[in-house]
PDB file of N, CA and C in Angstrom:
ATOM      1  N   UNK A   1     -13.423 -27.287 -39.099  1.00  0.00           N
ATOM      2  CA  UNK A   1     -12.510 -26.165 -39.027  1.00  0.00           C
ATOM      3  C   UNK A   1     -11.856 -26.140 -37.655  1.00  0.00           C
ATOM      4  N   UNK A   2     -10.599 -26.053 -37.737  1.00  0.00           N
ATOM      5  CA  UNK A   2      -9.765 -25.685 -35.987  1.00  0.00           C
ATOM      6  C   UNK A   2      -9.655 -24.436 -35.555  1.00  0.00           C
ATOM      7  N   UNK A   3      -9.707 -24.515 -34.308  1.00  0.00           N
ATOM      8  CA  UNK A   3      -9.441 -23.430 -33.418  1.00  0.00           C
ATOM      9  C   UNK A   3      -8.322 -23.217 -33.380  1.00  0.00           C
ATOM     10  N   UNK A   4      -7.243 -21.880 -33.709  1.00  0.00           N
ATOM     11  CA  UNK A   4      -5.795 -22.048 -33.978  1.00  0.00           C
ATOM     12  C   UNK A   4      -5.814 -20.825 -33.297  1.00  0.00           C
ATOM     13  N   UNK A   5      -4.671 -20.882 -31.729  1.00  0.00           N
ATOM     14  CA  UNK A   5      -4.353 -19.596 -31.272  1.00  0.00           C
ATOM     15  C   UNK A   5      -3.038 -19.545 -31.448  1.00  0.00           C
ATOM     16  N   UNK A   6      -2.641 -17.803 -31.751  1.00  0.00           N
ATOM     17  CA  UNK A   6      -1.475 -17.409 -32.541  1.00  0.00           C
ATOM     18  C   UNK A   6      -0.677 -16.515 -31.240  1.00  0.00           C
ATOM     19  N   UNK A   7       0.147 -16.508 -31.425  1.00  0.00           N
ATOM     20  CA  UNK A   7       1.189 -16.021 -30.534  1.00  0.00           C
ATOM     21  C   UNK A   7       0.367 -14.377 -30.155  1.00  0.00           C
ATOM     22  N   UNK A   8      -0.017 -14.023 -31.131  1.00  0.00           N
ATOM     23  CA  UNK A   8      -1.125 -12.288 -31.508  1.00  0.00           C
ATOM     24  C   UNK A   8      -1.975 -12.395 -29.924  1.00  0.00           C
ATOM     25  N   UNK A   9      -2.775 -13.817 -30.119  1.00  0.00           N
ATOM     26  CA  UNK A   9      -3.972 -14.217 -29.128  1.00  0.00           C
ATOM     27  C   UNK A   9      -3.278 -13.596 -27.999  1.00  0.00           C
ATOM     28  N   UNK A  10      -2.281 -15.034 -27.705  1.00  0.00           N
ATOM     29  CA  UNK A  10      -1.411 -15.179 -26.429  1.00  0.00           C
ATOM     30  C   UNK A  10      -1.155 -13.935 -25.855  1.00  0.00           C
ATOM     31  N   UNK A  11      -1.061 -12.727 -26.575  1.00  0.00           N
ATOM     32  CA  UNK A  11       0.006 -11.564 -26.407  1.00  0.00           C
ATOM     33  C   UNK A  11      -1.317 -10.894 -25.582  1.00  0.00           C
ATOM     34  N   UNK A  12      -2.250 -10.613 -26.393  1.00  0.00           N
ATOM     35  CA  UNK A  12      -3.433 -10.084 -26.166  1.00  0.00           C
ATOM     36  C   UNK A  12      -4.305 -10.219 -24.759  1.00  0.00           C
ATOM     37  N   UNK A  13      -4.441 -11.584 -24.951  1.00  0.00           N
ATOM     38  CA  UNK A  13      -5.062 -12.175 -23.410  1.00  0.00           C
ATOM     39  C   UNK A  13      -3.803 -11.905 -22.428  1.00  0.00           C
ATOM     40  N   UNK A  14      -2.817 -12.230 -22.432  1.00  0.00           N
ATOM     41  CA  UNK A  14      -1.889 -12.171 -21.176  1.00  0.00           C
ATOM     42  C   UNK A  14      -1.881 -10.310 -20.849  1.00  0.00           C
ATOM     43  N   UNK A  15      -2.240  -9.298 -22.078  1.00  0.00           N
ATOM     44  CA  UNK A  15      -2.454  -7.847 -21.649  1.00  0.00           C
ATOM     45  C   UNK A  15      -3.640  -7.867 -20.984  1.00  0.00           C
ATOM     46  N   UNK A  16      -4.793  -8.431 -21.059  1.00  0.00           N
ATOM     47  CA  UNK A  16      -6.098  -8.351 -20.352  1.00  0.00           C
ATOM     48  C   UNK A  16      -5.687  -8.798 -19.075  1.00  0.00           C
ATOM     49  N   UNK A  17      -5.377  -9.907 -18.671  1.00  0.00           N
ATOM     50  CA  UNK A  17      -5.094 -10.677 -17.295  1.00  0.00           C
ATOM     51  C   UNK A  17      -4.161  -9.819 -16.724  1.00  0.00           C
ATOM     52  N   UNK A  18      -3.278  -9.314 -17.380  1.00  0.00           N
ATOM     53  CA  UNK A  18      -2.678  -8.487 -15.943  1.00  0.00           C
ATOM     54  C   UNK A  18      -3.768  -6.879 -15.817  1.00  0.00           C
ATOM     55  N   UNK A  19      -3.857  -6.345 -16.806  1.00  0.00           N
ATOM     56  CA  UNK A  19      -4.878  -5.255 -16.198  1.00  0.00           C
ATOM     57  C   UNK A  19      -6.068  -5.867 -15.392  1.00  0.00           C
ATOM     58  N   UNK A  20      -6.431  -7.108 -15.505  1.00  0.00           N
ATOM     59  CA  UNK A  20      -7.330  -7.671 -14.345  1.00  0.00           C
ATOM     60  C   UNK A  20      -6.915  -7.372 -12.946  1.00  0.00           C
ATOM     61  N   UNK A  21      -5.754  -7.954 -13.107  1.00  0.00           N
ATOM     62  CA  UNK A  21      -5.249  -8.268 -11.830  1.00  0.00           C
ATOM     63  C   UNK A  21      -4.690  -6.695 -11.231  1.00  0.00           C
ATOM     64  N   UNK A  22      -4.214  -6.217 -12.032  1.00  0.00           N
ATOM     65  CA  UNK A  22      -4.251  -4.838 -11.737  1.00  0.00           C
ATOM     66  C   UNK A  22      -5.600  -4.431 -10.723  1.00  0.00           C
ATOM     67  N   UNK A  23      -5.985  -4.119 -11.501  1.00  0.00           N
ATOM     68  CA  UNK A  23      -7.684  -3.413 -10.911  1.00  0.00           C
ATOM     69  C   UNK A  23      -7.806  -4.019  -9.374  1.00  0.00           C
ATOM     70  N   UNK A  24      -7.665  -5.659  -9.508  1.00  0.00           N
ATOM     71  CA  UNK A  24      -8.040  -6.506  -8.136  1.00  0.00           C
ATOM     72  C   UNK A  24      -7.099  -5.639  -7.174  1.00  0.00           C
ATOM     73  N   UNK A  25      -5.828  -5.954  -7.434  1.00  0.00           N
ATOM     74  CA  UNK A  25      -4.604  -5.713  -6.278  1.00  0.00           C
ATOM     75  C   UNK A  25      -5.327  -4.035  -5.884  1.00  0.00           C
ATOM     76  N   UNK A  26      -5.704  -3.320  -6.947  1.00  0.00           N
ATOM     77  CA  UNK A  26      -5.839  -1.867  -6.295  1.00  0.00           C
ATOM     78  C   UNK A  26      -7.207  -1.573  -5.450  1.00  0.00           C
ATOM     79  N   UNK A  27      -8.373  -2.777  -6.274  1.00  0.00           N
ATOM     80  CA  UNK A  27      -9.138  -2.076  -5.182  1.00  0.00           C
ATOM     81  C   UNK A  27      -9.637  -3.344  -3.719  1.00  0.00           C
ATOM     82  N   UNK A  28      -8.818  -4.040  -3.911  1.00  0.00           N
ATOM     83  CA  UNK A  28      -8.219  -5.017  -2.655  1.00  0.00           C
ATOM     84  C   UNK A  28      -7.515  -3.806  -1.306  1.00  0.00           C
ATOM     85  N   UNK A  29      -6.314  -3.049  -2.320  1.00  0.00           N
ATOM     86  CA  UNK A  29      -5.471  -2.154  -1.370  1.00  0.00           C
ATOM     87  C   UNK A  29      -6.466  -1.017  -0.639  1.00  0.00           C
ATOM     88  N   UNK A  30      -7.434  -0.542  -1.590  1.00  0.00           N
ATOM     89  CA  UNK A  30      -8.557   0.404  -1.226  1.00  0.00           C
ATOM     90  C   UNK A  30      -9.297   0.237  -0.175  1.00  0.00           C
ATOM     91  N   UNK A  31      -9.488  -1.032  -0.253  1.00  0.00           N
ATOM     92  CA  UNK A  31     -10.596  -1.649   0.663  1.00  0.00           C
ATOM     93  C   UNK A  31     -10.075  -1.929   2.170  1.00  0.00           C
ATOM     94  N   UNK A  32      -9.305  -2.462   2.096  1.00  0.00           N
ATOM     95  CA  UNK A  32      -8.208  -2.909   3.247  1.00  0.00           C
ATOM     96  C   UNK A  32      -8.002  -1.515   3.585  1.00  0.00           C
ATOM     97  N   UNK A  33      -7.478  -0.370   3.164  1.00  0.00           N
ATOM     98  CA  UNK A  33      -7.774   0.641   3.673  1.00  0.00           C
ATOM     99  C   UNK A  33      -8.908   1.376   4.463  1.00  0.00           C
ATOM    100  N   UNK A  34     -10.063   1.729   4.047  1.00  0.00           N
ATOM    101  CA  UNK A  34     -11.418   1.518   5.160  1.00  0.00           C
ATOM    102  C   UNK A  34     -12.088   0.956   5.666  1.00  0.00           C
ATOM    103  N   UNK A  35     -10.713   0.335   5.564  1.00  0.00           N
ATOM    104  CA  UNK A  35     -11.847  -0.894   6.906  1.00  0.00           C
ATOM    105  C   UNK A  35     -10.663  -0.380   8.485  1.00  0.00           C
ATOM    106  N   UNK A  36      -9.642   0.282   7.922  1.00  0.00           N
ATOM    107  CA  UNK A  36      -8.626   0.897   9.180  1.00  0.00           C
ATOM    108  C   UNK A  36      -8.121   2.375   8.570  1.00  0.00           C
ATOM    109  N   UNK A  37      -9.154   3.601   8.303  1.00  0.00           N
ATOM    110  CA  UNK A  37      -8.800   4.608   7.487  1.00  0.00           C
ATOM    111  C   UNK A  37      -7.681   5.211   8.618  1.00  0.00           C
ATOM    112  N   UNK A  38      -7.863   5.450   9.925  1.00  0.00           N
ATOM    113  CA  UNK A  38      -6.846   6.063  10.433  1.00  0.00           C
ATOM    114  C   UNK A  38      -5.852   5.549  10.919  1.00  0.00           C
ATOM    115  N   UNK A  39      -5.203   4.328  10.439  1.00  0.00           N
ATOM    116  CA  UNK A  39      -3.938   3.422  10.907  1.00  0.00           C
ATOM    117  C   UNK A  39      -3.503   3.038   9.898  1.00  0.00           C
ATOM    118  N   UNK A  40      -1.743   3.656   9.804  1.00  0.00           N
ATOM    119  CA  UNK A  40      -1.399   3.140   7.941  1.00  0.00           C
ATOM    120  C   UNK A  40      -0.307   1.873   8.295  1.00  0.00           C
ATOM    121  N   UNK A  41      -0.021   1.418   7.563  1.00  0.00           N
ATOM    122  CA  UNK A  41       1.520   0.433   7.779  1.00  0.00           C
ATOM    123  C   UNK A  41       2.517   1.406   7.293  1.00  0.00           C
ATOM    124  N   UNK A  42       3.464   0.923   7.569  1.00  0.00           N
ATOM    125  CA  UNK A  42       4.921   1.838   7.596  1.00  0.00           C
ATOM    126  C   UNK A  42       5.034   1.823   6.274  1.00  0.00           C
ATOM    127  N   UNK A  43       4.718   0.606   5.382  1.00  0.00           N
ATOM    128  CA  UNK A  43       4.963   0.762   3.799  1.00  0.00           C
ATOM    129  C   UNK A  43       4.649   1.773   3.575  1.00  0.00           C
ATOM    130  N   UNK A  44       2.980   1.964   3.802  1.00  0.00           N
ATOM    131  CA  UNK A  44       2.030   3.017   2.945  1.00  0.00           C
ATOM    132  C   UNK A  44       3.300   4.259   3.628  1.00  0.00           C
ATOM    133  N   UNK A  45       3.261   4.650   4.727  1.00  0.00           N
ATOM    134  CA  UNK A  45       3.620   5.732   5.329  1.00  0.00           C
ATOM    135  C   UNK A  45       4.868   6.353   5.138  1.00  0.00           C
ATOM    136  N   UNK A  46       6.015   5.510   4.348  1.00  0.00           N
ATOM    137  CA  UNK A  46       7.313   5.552   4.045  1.00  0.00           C
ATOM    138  C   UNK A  46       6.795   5.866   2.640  1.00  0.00           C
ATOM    139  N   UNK A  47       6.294   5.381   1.879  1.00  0.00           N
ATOM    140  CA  UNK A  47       5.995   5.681   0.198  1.00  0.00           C
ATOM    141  C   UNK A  47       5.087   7.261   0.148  1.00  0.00           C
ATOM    142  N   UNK A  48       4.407   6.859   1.466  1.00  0.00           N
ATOM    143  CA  UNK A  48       3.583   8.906   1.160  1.00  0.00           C
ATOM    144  C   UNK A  48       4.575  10.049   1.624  1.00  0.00           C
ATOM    145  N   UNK A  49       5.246   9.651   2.504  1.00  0.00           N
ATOM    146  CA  UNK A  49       6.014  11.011   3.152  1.00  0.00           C
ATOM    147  C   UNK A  49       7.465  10.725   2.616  1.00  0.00           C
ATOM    148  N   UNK A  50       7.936   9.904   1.332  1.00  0.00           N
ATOM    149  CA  UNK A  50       9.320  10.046   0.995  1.00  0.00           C
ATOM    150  C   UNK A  50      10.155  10.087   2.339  1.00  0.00           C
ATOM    151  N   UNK A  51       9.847   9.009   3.180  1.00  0.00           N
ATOM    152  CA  UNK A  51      10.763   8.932   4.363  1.00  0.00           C
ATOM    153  C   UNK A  51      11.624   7.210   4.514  1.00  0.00           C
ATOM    154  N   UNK A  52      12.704   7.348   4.934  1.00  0.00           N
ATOM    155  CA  UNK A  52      13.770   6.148   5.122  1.00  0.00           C
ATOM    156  C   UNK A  52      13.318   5.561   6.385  1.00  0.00           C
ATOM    157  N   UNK A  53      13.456   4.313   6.601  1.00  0.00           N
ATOM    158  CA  UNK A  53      12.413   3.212   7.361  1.00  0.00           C
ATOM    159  C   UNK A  53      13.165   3.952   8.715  1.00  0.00           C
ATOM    160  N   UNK A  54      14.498   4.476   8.684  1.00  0.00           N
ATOM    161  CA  UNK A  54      14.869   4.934  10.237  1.00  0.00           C
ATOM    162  C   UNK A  54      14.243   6.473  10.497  1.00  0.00           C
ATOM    163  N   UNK A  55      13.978   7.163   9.543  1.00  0.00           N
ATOM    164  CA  UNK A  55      13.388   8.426  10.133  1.00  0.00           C
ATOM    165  C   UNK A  55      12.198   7.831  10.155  1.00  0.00           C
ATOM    166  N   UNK A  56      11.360   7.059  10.000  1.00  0.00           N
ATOM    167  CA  UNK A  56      10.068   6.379  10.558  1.00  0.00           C
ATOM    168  C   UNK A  56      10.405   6.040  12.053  1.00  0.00           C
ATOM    169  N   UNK A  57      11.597   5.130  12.281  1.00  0.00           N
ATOM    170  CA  UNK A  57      11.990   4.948  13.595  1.00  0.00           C
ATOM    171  C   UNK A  57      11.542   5.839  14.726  1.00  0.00           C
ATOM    172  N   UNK A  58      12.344   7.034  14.069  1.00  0.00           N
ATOM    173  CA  UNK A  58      13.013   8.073  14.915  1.00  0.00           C
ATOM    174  C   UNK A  58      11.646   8.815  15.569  1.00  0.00           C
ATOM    175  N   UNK A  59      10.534   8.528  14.506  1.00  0.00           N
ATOM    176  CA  UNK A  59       9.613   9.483  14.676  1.00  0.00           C
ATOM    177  C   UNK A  59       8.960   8.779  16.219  1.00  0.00           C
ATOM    178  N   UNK A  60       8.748   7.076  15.424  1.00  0.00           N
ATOM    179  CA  UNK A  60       8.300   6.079  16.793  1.00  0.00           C
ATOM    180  C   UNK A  60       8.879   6.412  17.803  1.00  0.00           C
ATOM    181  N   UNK A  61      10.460   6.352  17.646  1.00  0.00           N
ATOM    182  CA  UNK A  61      10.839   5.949  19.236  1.00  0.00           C
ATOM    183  C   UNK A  61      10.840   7.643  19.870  1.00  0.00           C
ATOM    184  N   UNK A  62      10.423   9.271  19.141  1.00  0.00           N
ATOM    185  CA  UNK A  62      10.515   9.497  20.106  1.00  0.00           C
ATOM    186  C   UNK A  62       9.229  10.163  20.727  1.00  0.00           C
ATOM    187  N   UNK A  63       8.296   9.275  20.071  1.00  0.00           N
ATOM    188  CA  UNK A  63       6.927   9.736  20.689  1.00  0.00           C
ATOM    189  C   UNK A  63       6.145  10.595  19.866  1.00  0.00           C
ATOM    190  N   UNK A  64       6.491  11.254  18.780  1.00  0.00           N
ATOM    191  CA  UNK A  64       6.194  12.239  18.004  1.00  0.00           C
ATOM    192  C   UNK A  64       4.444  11.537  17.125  1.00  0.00           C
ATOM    193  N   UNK A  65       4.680  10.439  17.086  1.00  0.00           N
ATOM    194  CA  UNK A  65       3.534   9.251  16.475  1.00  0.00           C
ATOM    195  C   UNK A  65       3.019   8.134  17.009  1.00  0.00           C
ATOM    196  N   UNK A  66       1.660   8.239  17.279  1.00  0.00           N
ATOM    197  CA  UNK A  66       1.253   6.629  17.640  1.00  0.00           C
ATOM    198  C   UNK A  66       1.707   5.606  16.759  1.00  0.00           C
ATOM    199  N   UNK A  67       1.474   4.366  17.302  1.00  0.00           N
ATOM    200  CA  UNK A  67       1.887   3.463  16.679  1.00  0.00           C
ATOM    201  C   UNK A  67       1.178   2.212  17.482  1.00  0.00           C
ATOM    202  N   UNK A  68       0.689   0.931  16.589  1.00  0.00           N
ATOM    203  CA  UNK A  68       0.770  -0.247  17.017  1.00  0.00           C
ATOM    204  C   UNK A  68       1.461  -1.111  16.526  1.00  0.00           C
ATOM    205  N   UNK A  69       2.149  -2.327  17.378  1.00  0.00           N
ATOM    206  CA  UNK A  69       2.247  -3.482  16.560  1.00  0.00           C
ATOM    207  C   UNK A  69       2.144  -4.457  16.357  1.00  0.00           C
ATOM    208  N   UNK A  70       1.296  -4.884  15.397  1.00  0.00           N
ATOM    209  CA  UNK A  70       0.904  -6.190  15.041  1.00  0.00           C
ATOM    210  C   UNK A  70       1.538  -7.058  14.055  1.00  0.00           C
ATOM    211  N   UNK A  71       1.241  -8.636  15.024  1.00  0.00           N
ATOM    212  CA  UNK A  71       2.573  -9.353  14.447  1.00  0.00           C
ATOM    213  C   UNK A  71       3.543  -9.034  13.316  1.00  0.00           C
ATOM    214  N   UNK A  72       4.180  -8.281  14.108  1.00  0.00           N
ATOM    215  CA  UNK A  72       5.539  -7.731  13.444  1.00  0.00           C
ATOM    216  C   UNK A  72       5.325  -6.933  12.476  1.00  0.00           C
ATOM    217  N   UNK A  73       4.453  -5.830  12.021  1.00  0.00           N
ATOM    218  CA  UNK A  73       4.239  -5.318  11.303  1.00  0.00           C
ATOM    219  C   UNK A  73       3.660  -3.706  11.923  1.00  0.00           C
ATOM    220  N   UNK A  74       4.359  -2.469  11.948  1.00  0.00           N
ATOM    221  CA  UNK A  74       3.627  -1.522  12.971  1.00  0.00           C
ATOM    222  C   UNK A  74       2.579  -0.707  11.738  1.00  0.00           C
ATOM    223  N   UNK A  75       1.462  -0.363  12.521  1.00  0.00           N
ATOM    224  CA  UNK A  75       0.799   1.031  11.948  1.00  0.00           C
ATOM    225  C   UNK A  75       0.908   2.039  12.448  1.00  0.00           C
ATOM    226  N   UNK A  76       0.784   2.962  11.415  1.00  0.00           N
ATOM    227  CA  UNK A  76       1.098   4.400  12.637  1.00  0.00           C
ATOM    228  C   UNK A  76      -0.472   5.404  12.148  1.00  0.00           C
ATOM    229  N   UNK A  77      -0.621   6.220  13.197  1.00  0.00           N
ATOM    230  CA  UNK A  77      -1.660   7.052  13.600  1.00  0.00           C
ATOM    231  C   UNK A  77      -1.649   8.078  12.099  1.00  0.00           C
ATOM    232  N   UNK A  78      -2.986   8.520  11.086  1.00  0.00           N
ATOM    233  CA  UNK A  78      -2.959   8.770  10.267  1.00  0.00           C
ATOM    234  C   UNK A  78      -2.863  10.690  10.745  1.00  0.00           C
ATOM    235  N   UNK A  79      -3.734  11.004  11.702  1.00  0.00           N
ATOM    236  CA  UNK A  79      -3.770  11.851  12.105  1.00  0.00           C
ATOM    237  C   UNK A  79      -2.568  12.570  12.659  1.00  0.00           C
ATOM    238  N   UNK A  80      -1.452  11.458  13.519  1.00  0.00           N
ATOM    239  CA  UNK A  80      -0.459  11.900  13.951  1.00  0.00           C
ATOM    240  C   UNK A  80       0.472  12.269  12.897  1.00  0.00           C
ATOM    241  N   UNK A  81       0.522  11.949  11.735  1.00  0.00           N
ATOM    242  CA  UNK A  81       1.371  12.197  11.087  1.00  0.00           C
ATOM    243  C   UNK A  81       0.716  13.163  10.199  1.00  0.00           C
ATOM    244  N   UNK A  82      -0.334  13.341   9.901  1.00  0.00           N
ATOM    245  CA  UNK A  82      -1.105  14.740   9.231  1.00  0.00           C
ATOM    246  C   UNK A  82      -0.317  16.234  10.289  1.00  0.00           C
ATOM    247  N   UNK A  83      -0.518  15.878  11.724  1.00  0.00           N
ATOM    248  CA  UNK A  83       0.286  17.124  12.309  1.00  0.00           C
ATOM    249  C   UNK A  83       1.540  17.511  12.414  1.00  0.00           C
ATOM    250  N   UNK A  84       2.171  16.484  11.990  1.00  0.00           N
ATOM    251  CA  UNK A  84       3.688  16.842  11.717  1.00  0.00           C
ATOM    252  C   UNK A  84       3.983  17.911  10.938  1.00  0.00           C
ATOM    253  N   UNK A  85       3.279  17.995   9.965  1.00  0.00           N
ATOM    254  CA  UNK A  85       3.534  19.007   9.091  1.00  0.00           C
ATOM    255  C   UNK A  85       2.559  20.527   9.591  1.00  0.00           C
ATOM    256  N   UNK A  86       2.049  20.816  10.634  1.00  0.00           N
ATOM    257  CA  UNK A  86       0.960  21.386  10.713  1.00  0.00           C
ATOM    258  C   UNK A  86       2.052  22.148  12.108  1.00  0.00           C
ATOM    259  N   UNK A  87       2.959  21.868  12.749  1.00  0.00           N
ATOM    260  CA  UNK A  87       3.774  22.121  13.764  1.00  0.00           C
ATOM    261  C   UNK A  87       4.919  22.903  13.170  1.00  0.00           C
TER     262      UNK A  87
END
């Protein structure tokens, strides 16, 4: 008797493999997170506060937020930006 996979299979397994990969990418992102809970990247920090990469700028250049940067990529202070809204 043969083993016969049907387009049904194909459809099926390729829905499992991405909810795999799902799960990975999120708790990859989780993790990478406490291991630096109070330093975000500008991604995370632009996607939580609905802000445009220049009012991120604005905040950097005028002192309002810590910030580091590493190779070419800044984090900013989780705390500093919790008080923004607290002012």
């Amino acid at each position: 008797m043969e083993n016969v996979v049907t387009k049904d299979d194909l459809r099926q397994f390729g829905m499992i493999l991405l909810n795999d990969i799902r799960q990975v990418v999120q708790n990859g992102s989780s993790h990478q997170e406490s291991l630096h809970p109070e330093w975000l990247k500008s991604k995370v920090v632009r996607k939580l506060l609905d802000m445009s990469a220049g009012t991120l700028q604005n905040l950097r250049i005028t002192g309002k937020v810590r910030y580091k940067k590493i190779l070419g990529s800044y984090y900013y202070n989780k705390a500093d930006l919790l008080n923004l809204f607290n002012d």
